[in-house]
PDB file of N, CA and C in Angstrom:
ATOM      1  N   UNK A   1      55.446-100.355  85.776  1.00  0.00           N
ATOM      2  CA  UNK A   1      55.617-101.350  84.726  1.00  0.00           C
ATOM      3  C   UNK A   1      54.819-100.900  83.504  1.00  0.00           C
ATOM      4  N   UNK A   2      55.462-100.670  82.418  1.00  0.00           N
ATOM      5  CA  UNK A   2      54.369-100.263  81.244  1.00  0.00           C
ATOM      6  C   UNK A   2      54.795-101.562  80.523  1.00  0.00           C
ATOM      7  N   UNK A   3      53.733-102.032  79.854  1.00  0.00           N
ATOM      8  CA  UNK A   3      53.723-103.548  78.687  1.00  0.00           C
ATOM      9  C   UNK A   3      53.026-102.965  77.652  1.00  0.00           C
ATOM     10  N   UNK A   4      54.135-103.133  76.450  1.00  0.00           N
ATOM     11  CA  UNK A   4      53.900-103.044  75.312  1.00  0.00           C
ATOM     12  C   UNK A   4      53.463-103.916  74.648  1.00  0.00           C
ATOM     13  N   UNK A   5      52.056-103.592  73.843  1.00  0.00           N
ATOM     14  CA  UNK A   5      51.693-104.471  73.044  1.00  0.00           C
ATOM     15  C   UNK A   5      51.176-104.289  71.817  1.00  0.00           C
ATOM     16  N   UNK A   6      51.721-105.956  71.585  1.00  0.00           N
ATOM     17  CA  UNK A   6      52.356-105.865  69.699  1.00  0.00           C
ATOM     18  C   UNK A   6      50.780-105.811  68.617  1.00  0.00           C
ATOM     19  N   UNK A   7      49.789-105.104  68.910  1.00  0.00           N
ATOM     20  CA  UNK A   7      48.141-104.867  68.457  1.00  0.00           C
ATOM     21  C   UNK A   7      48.087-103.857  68.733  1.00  0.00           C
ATOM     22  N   UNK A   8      46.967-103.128  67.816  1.00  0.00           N
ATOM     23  CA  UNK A   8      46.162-102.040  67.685  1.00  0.00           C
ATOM     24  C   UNK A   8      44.902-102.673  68.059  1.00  0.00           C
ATOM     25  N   UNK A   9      44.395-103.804  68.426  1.00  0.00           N
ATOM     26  CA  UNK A   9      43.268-104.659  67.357  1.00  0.00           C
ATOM     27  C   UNK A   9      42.264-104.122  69.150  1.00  0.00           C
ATOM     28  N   UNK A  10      41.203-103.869  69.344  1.00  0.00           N
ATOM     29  CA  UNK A  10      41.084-103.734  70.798  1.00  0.00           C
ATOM     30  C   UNK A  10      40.806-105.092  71.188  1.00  0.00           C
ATOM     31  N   UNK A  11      40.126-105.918  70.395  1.00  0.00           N
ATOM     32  CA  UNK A  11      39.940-107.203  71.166  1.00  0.00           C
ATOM     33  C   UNK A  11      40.792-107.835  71.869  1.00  0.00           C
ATOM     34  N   UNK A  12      41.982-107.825  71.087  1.00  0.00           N
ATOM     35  CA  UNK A  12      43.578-108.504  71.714  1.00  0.00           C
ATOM     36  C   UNK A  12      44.019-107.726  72.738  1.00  0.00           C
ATOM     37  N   UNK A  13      43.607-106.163  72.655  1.00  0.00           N
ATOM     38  CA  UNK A  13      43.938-104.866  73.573  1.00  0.00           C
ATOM     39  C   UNK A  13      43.848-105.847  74.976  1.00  0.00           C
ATOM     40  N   UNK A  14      41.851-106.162  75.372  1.00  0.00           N
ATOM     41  CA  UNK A  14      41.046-106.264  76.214  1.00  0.00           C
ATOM     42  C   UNK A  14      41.427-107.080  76.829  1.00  0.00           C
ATOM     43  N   UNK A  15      41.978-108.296  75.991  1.00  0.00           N
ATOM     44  CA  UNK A  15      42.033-109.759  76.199  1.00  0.00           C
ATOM     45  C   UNK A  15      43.218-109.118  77.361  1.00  0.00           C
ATOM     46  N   UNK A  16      44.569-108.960  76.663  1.00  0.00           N
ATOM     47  CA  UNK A  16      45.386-108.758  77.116  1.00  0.00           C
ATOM     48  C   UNK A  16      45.568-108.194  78.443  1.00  0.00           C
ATOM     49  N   UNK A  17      45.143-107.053  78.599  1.00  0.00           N
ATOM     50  CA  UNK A  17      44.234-106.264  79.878  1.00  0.00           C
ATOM     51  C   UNK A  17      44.303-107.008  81.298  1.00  0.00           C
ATOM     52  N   UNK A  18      43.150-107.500  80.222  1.00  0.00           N
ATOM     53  CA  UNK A  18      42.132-108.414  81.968  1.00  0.00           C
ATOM     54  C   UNK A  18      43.080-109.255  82.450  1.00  0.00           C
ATOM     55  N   UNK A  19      43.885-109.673  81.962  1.00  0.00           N
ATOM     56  CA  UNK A  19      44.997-110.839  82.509  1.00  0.00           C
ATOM     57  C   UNK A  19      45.821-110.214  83.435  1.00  0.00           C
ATOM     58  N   UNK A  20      47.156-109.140  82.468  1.00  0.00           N
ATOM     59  CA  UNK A  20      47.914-108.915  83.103  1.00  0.00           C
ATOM     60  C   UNK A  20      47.830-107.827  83.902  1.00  0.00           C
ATOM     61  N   UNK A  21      46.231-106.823  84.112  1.00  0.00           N
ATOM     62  CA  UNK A  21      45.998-106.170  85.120  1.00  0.00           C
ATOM     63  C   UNK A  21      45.546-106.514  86.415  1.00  0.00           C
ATOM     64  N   UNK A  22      45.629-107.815  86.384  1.00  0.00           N
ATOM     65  CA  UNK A  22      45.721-108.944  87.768  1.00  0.00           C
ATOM     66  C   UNK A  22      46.870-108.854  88.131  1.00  0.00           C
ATOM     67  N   UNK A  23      48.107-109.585  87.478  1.00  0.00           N
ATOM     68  CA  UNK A  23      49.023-109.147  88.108  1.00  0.00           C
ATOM     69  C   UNK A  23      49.876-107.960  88.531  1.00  0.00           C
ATOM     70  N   UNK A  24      49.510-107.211  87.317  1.00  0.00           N
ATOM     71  CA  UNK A  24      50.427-105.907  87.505  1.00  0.00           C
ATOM     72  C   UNK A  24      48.944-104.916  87.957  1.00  0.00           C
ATOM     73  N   UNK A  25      48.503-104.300  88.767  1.00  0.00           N
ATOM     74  CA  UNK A  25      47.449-103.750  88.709  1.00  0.00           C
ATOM     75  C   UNK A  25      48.027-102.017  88.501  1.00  0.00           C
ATOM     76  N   UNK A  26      49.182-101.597  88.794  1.00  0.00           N
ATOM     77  CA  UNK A  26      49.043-100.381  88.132  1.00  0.00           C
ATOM     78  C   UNK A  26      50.171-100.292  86.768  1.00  0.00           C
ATOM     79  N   UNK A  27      50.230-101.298  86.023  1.00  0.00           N
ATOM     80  CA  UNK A  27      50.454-101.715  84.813  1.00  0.00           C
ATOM     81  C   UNK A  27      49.780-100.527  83.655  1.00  0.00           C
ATOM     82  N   UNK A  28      50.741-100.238  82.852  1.00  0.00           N
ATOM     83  CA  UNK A  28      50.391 -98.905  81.650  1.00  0.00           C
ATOM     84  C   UNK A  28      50.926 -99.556  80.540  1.00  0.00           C
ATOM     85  N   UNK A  29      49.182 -99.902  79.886  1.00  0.00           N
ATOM     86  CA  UNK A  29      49.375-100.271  78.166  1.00  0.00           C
ATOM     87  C   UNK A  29      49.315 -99.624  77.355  1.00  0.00           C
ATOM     88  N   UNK A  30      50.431-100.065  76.285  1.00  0.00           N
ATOM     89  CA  UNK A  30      50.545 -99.285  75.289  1.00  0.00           C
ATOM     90  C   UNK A  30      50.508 -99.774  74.079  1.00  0.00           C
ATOM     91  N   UNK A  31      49.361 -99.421  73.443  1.00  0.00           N
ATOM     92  CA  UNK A  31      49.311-100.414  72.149  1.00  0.00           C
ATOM     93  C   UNK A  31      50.581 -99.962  70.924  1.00  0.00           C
ATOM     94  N   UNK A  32      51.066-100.762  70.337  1.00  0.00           N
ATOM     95  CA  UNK A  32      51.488-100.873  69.033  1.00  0.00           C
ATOM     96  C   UNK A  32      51.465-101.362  68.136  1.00  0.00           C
ATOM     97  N   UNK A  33      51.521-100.674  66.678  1.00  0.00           N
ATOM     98  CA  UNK A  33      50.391-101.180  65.887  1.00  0.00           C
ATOM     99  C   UNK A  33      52.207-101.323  64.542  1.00  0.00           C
ATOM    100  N   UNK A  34      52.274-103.097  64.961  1.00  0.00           N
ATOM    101  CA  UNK A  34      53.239-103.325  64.452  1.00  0.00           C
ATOM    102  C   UNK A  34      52.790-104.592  63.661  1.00  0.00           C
ATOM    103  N   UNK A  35      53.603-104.667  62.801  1.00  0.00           N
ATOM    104  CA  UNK A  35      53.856-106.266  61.664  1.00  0.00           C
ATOM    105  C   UNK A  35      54.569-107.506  62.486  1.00  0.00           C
ATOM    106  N   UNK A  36      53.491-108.469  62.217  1.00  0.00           N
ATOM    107  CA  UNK A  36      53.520-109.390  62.393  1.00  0.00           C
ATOM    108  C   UNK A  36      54.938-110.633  61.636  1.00  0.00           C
ATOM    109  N   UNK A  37      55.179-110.219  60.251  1.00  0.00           N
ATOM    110  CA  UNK A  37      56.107-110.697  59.441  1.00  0.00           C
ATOM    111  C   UNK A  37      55.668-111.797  58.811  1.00  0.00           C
ATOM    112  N   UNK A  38      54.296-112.105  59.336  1.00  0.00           N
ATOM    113  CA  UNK A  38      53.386-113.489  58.616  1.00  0.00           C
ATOM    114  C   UNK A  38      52.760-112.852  57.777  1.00  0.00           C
ATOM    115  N   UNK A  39      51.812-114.116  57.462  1.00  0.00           N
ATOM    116  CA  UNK A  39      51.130-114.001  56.465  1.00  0.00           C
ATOM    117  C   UNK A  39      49.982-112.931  57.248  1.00  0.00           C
ATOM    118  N   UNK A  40      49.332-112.731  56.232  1.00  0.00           N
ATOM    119  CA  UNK A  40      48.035-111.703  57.204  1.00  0.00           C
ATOM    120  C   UNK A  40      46.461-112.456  58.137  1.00  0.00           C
ATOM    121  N   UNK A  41      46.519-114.250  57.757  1.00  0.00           N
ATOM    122  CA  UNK A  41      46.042-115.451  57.815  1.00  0.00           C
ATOM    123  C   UNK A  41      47.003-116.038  57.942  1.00  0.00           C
ATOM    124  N   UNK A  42      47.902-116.607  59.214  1.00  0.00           N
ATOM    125  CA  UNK A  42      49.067-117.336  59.214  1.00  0.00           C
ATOM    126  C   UNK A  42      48.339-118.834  59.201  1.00  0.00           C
ATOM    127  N   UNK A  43      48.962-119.880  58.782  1.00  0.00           N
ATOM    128  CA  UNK A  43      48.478-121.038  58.900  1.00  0.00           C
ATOM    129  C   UNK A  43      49.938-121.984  58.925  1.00  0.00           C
ATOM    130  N   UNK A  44      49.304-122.816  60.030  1.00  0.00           N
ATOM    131  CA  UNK A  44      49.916-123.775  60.964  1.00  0.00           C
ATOM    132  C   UNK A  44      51.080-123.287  61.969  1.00  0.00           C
ATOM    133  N   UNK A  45      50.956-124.094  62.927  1.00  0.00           N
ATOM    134  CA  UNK A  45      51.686-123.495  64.545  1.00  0.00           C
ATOM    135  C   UNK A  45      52.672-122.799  64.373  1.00  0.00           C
ATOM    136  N   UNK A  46      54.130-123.420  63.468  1.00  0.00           N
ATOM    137  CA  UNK A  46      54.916-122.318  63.339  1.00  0.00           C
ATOM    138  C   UNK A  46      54.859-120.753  63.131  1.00  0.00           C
ATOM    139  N   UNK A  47      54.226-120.928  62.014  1.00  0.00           N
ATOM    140  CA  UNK A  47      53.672-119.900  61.220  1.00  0.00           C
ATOM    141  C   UNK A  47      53.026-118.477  62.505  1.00  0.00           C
ATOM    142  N   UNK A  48      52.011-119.097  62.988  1.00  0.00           N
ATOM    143  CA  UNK A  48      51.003-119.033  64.072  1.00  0.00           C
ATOM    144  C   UNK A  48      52.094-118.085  65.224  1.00  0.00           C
ATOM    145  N   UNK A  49      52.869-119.154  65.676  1.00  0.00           N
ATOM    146  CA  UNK A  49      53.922-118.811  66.524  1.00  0.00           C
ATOM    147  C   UNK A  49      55.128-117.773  66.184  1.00  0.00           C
ATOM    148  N   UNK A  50      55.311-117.808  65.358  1.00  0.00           N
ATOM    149  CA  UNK A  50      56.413-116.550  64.534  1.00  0.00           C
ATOM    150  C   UNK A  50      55.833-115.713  65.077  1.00  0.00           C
ATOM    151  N   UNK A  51      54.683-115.503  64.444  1.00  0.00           N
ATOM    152  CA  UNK A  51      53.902-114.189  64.528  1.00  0.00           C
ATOM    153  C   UNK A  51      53.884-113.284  65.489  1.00  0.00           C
ATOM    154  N   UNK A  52      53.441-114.372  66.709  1.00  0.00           N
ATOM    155  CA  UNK A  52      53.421-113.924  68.007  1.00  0.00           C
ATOM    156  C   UNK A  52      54.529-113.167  68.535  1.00  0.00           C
ATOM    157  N   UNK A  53      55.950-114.218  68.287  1.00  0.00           N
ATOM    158  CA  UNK A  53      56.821-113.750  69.148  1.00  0.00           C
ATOM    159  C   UNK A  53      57.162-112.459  67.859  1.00  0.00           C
ATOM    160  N   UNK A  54      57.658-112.387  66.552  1.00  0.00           N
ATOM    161  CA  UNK A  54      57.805-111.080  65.821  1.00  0.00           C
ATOM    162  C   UNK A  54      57.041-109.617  66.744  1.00  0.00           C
ATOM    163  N   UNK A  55      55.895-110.388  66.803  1.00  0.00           N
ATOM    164  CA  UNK A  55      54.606-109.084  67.255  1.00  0.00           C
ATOM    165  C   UNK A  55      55.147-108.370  68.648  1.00  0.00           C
ATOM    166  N   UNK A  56      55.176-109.499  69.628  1.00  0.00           N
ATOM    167  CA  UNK A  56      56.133-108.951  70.934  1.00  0.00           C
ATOM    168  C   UNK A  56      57.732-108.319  71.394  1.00  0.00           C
ATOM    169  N   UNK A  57      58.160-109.101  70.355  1.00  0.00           N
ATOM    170  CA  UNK A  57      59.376-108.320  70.045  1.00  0.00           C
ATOM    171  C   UNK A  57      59.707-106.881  69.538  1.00  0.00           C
ATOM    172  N   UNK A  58      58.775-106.654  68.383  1.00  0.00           N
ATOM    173  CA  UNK A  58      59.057-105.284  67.874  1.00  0.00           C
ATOM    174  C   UNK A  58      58.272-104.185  68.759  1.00  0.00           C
ATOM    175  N   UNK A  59      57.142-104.417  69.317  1.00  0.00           N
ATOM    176  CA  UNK A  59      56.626-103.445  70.516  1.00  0.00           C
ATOM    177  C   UNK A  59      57.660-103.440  71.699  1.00  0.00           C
ATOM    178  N   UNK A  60      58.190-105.191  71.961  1.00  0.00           N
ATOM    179  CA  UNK A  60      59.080-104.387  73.214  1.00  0.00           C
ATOM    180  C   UNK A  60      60.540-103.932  72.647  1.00  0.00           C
ATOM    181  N   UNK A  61      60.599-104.215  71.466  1.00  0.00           N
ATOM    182  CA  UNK A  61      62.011-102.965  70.963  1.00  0.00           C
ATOM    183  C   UNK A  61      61.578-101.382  70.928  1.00  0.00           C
ATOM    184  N   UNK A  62      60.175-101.284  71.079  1.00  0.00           N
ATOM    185  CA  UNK A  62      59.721 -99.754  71.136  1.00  0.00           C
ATOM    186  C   UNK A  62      59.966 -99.321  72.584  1.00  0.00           C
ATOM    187  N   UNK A  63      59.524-100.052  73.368  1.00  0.00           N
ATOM    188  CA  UNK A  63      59.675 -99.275  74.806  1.00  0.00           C
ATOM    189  C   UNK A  63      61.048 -98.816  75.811  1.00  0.00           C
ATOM    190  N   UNK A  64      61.429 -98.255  76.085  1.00  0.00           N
ATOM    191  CA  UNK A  64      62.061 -98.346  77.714  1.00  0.00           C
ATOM    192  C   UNK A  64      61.929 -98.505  79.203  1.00  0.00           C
ATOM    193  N   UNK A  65      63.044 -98.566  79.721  1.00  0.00           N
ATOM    194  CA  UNK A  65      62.866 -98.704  80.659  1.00  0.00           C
ATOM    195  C   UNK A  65      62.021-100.503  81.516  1.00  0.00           C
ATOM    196  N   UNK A  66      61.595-100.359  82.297  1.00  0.00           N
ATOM    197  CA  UNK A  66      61.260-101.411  82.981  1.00  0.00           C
ATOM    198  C   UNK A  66      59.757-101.483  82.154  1.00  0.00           C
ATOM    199  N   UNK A  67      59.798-102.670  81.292  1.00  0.00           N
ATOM    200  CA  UNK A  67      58.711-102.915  80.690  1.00  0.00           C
ATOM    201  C   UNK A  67      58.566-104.814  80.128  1.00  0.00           C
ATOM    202  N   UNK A  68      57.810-104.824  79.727  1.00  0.00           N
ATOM    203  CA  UNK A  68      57.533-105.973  78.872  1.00  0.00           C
ATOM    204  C   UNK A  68      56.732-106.077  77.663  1.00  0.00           C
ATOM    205  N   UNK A  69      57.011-107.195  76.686  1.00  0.00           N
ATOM    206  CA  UNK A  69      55.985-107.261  75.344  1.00  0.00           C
ATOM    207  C   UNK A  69      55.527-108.127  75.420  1.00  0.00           C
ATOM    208  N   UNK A  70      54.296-107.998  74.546  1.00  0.00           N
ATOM    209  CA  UNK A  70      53.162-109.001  74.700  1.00  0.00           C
ATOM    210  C   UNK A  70      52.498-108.730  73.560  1.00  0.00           C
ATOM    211  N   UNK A  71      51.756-109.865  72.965  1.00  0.00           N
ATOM    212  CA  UNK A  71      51.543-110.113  71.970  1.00  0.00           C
ATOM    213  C   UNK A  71      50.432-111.494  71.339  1.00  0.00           C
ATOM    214  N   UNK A  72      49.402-111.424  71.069  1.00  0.00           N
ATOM    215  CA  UNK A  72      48.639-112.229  70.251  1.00  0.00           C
ATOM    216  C   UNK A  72      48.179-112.368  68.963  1.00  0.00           C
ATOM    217  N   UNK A  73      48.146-114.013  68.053  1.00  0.00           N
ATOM    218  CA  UNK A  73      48.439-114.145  67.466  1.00  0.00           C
ATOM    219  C   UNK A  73      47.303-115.175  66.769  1.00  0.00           C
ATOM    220  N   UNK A  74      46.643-114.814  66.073  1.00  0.00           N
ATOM    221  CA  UNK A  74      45.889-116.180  65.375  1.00  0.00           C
ATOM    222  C   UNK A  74      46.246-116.545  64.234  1.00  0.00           C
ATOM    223  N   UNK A  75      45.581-117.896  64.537  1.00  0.00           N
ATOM    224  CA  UNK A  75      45.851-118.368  63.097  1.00  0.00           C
ATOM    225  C   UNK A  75      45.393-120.070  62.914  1.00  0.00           C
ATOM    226  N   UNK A  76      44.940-120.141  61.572  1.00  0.00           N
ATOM    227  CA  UNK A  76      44.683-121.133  61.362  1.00  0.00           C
ATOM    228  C   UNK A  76      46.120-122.863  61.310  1.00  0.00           C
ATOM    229  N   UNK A  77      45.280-123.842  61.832  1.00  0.00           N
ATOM    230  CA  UNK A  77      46.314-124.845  62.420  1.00  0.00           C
ATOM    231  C   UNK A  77      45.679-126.371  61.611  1.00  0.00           C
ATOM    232  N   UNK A  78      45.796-126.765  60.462  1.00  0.00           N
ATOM    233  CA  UNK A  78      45.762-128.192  60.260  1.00  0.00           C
ATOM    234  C   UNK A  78      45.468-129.281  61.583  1.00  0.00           C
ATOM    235  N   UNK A  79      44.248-130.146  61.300  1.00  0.00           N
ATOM    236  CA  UNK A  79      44.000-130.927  62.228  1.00  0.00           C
ATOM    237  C   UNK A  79      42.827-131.421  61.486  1.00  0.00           C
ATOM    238  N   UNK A  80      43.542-132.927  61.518  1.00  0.00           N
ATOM    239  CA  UNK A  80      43.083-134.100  60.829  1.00  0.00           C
ATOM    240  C   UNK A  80      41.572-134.385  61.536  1.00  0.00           C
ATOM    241  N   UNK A  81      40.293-134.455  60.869  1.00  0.00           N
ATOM    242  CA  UNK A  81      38.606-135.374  61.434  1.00  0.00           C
ATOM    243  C   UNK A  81      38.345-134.468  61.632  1.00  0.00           C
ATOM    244  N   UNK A  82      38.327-133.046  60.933  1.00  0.00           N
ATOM    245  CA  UNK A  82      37.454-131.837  60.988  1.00  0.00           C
ATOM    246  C   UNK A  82      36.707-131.534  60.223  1.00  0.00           C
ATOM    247  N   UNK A  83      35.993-131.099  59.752  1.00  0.00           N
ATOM    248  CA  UNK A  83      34.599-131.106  58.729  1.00  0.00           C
ATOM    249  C   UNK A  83      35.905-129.584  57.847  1.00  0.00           C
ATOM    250  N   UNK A  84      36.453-128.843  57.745  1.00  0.00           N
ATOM    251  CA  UNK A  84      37.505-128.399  57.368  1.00  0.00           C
ATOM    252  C   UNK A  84      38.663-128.243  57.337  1.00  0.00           C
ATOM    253  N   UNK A  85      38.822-129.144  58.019  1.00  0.00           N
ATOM    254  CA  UNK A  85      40.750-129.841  58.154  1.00  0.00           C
ATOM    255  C   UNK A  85      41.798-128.770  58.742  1.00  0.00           C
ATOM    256  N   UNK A  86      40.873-127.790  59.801  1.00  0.00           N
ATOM    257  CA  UNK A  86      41.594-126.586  59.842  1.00  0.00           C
ATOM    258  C   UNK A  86      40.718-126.248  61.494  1.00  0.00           C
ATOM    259  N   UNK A  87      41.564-125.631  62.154  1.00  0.00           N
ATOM    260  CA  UNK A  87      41.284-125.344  63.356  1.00  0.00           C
ATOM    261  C   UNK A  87      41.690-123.918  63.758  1.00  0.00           C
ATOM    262  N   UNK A  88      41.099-122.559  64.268  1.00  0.00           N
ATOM    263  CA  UNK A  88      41.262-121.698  64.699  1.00  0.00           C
ATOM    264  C   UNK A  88      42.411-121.252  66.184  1.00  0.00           C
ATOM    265  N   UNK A  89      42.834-121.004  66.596  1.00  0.00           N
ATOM    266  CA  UNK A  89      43.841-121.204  67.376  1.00  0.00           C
ATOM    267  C   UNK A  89      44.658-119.922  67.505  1.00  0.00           C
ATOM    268  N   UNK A  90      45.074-119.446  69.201  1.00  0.00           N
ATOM    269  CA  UNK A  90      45.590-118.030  69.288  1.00  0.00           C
ATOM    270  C   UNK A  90      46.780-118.280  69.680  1.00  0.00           C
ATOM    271  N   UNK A  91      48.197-117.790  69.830  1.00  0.00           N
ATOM    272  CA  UNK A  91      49.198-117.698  70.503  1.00  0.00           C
ATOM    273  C   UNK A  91      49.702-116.657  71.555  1.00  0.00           C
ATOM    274  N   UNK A  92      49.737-116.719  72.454  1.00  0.00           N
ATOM    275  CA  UNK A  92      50.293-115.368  72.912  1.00  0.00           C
ATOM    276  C   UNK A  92      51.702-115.662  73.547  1.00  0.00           C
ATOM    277  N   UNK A  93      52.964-114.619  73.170  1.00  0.00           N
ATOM    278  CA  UNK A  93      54.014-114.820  73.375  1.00  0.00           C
ATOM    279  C   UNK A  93      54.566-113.345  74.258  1.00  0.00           C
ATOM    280  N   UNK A  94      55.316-113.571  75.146  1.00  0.00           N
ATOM    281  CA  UNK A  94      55.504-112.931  76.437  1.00  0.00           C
ATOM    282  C   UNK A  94      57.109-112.321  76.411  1.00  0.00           C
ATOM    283  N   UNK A  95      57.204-111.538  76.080  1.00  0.00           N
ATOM    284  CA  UNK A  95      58.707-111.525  76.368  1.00  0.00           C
ATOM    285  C   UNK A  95      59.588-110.109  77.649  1.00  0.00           C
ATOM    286  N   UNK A  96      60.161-110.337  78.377  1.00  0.00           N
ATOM    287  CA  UNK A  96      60.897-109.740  79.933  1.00  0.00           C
ATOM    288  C   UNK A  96      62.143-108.469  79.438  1.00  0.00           C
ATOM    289  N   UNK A  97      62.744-109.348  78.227  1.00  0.00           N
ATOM    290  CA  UNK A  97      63.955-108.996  77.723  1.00  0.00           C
ATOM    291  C   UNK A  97      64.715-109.436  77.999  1.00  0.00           C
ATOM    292  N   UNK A  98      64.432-110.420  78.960  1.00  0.00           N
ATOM    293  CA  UNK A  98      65.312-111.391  78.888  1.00  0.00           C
ATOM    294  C   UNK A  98      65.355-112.990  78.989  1.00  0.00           C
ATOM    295  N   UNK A  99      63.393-113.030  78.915  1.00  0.00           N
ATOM    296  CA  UNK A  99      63.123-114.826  78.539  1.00  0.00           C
ATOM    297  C   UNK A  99      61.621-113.980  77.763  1.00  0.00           C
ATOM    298  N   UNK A 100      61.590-115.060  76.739  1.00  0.00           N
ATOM    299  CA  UNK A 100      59.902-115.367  76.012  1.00  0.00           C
ATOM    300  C   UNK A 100      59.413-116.860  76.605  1.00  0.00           C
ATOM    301  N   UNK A 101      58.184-116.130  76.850  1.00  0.00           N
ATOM    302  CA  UNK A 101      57.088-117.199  76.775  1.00  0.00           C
ATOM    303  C   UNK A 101      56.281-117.750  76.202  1.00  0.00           C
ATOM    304  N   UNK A 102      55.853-118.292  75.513  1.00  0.00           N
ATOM    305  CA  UNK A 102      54.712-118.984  74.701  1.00  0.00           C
ATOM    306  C   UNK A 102      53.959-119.271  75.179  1.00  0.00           C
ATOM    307  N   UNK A 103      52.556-119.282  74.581  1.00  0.00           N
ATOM    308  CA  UNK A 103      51.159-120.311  75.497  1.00  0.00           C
ATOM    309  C   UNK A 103      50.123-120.535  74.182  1.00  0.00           C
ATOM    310  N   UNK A 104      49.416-121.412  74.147  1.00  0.00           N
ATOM    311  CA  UNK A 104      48.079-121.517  72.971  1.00  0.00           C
ATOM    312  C   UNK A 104      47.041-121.570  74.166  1.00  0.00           C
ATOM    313  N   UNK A 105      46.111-121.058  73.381  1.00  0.00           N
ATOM    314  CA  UNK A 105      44.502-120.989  73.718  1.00  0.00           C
ATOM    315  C   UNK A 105      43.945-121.891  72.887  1.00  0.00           C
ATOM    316  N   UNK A 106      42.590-122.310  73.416  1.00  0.00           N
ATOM    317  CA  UNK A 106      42.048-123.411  72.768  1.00  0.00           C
ATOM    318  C   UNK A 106      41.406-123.183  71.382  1.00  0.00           C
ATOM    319  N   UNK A 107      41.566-124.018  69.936  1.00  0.00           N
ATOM    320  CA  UNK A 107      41.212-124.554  69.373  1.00  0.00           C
ATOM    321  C   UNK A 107      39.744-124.717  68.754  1.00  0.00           C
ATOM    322  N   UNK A 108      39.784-123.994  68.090  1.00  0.00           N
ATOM    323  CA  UNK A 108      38.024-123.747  67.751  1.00  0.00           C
ATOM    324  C   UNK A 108      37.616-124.697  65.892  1.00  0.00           C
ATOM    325  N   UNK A 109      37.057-125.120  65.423  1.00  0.00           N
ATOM    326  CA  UNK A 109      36.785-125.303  63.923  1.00  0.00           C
ATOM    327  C   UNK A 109      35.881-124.322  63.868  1.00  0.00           C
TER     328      UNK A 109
END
Protein backbone atom coordinates (compact mmCIF):
# COMPACT_ATOMS: atom_id res chain seq x y z
CA UNK A 1 0.00 0.00 0.00
CA UNK A 2 1.83 3.32 -0.72
CA UNK A 3 -0.39 6.66 0.55
CA UNK A 4 0.16 9.67 -0.98
CA UNK A 5 0.33 12.69 0.72
CA UNK A 6 -0.97 15.99 -0.25
CA UNK A 7 2.25 17.97 2.20
CA UNK A 8 5.74 18.51 2.12
CA UNK A 9 5.16 20.17 5.62
CA UNK A 10 6.89 17.27 8.08
CA UNK A 11 4.59 18.04 10.84
CA UNK A 12 1.48 16.93 8.76
CA UNK A 13 4.20 14.22 7.30
CA UNK A 14 4.43 12.80 11.20
CA UNK A 15 0.97 13.40 12.14
CA UNK A 16 -0.08 11.47 9.27
CA UNK A 17 2.44 8.57 9.89
CA UNK A 18 1.65 7.65 13.35
CA UNK A 19 -1.97 7.00 12.44
CA UNK A 20 -2.00 5.26 9.36
CA UNK A 21 1.20 3.19 10.21
CA UNK A 22 -1.14 1.43 12.71
CA UNK A 23 -3.14 0.34 10.28
CA UNK A 24 -1.16 -0.22 7.35
CA UNK A 25 2.19 -1.12 9.07
CA UNK A 26 4.17 -1.79 5.93
CA UNK A 27 2.51 1.29 4.34
CA UNK A 28 5.10 3.60 1.92
CA UNK A 29 4.75 7.45 2.23
CA UNK A 30 5.13 9.63 -0.17
CA UNK A 31 5.08 13.15 0.31
CA UNK A 32 3.72 15.64 -2.26
CA UNK A 33 4.27 18.94 -2.30
CA UNK A 34 1.02 20.09 -4.00
CA UNK A 35 -1.58 23.25 -3.98
CA UNK A 36 -4.05 23.40 -1.92
CA UNK A 37 -6.36 25.84 -4.34
CA UNK A 38 -7.15 27.96 -1.06
CA UNK A 39 -6.20 30.67 0.27
CA UNK A 40 -2.64 30.19 1.86
CA UNK A 41 -4.72 31.02 5.51
CA UNK A 42 -8.04 29.40 4.50
CA UNK A 43 -10.79 30.73 6.70
CA UNK A 44 -14.00 29.09 7.61
CA UNK A 45 -14.98 25.22 7.27
CA UNK A 46 -15.68 25.26 3.69
CA UNK A 47 -12.83 26.98 2.77
CA UNK A 48 -10.85 24.76 5.44
CA UNK A 49 -12.42 21.68 3.83
CA UNK A 50 -11.76 22.39 0.04
CA UNK A 51 -8.41 22.45 0.88
CA UNK A 52 -8.17 19.25 2.31
CA UNK A 53 -9.96 17.28 -0.10
CA UNK A 54 -8.04 19.52 -3.34
CA UNK A 55 -4.72 18.50 -1.29
CA UNK A 56 -5.69 14.63 -1.33
CA UNK A 57 -6.88 14.50 -4.53
CA UNK A 58 -4.02 15.89 -6.52
CA UNK A 59 -1.34 13.58 -4.59
CA UNK A 60 -3.65 10.66 -5.17
CA UNK A 61 -3.91 11.70 -8.98
CA UNK A 62 0.01 11.34 -8.68
CA UNK A 63 0.19 7.80 -7.64
CA UNK A 64 -0.53 4.25 -9.02
CA UNK A 65 -1.47 1.37 -8.49
CA UNK A 66 -3.01 0.24 -5.07
CA UNK A 67 -2.72 3.39 -3.07
CA UNK A 68 -4.51 6.12 -1.23
CA UNK A 69 -4.50 10.13 -0.55
CA UNK A 70 -4.37 11.85 2.35
CA UNK A 71 -4.23 15.08 3.27
CA UNK A 72 -4.29 17.93 6.06
CA UNK A 73 -5.59 21.05 6.22
CA UNK A 74 -5.76 24.14 8.56
CA UNK A 75 -7.41 26.81 8.90
CA UNK A 76 -8.96 29.39 10.62
CA UNK A 77 -13.03 28.88 11.51
CA UNK A 78 -15.37 31.84 12.88
CA UNK A 79 -16.83 31.09 16.31
CA UNK A 80 -18.88 33.39 18.14
CA UNK A 81 -17.54 34.25 22.56
CA UNK A 82 -13.93 34.11 21.58
CA UNK A 83 -11.61 36.76 22.73
CA UNK A 84 -10.84 36.67 18.60
CA UNK A 85 -13.87 35.46 16.99
CA UNK A 86 -11.73 32.89 15.28
CA UNK A 87 -10.76 29.37 16.10
CA UNK A 88 -7.79 27.25 14.77
CA UNK A 89 -8.97 23.97 13.37
CA UNK A 90 -7.41 20.98 11.05
CA UNK A 91 -9.18 18.86 8.41
CA UNK A 92 -8.00 15.77 7.20
CA UNK A 93 -9.60 14.28 4.10
CA UNK A 94 -9.05 10.58 3.02
CA UNK A 95 -9.62 9.51 -0.27
CA UNK A 96 -9.56 5.19 -1.69
CA UNK A 97 -10.46 6.32 -5.26
CA UNK A 98 -13.28 5.46 -4.76
CA UNK A 99 -14.93 7.16 -1.42
CA UNK A 100 -13.45 10.46 0.56
CA UNK A 101 -13.50 10.89 3.98
CA UNK A 102 -13.55 13.85 6.06
CA UNK A 103 -12.77 14.31 9.83
CA UNK A 104 -11.93 17.74 12.03
CA UNK A 105 -9.58 17.81 14.88
CA UNK A 106 -10.20 19.89 17.72
CA UNK A 107 -10.47 23.56 17.81
CA UNK A 108 -7.94 25.68 19.41
CA UNK A 109 -8.31 29.95 19.87
Amino acid sequence: MHIYVGSANPVKLQAIHEVLIQIFPDAVFKPMAVHSGVADQPIGLAETLRGARNRTLAAWNAGTGDHWGVALESGLVPVPETRTGYMNLTACAIYTGQDMAVGLGPAFE
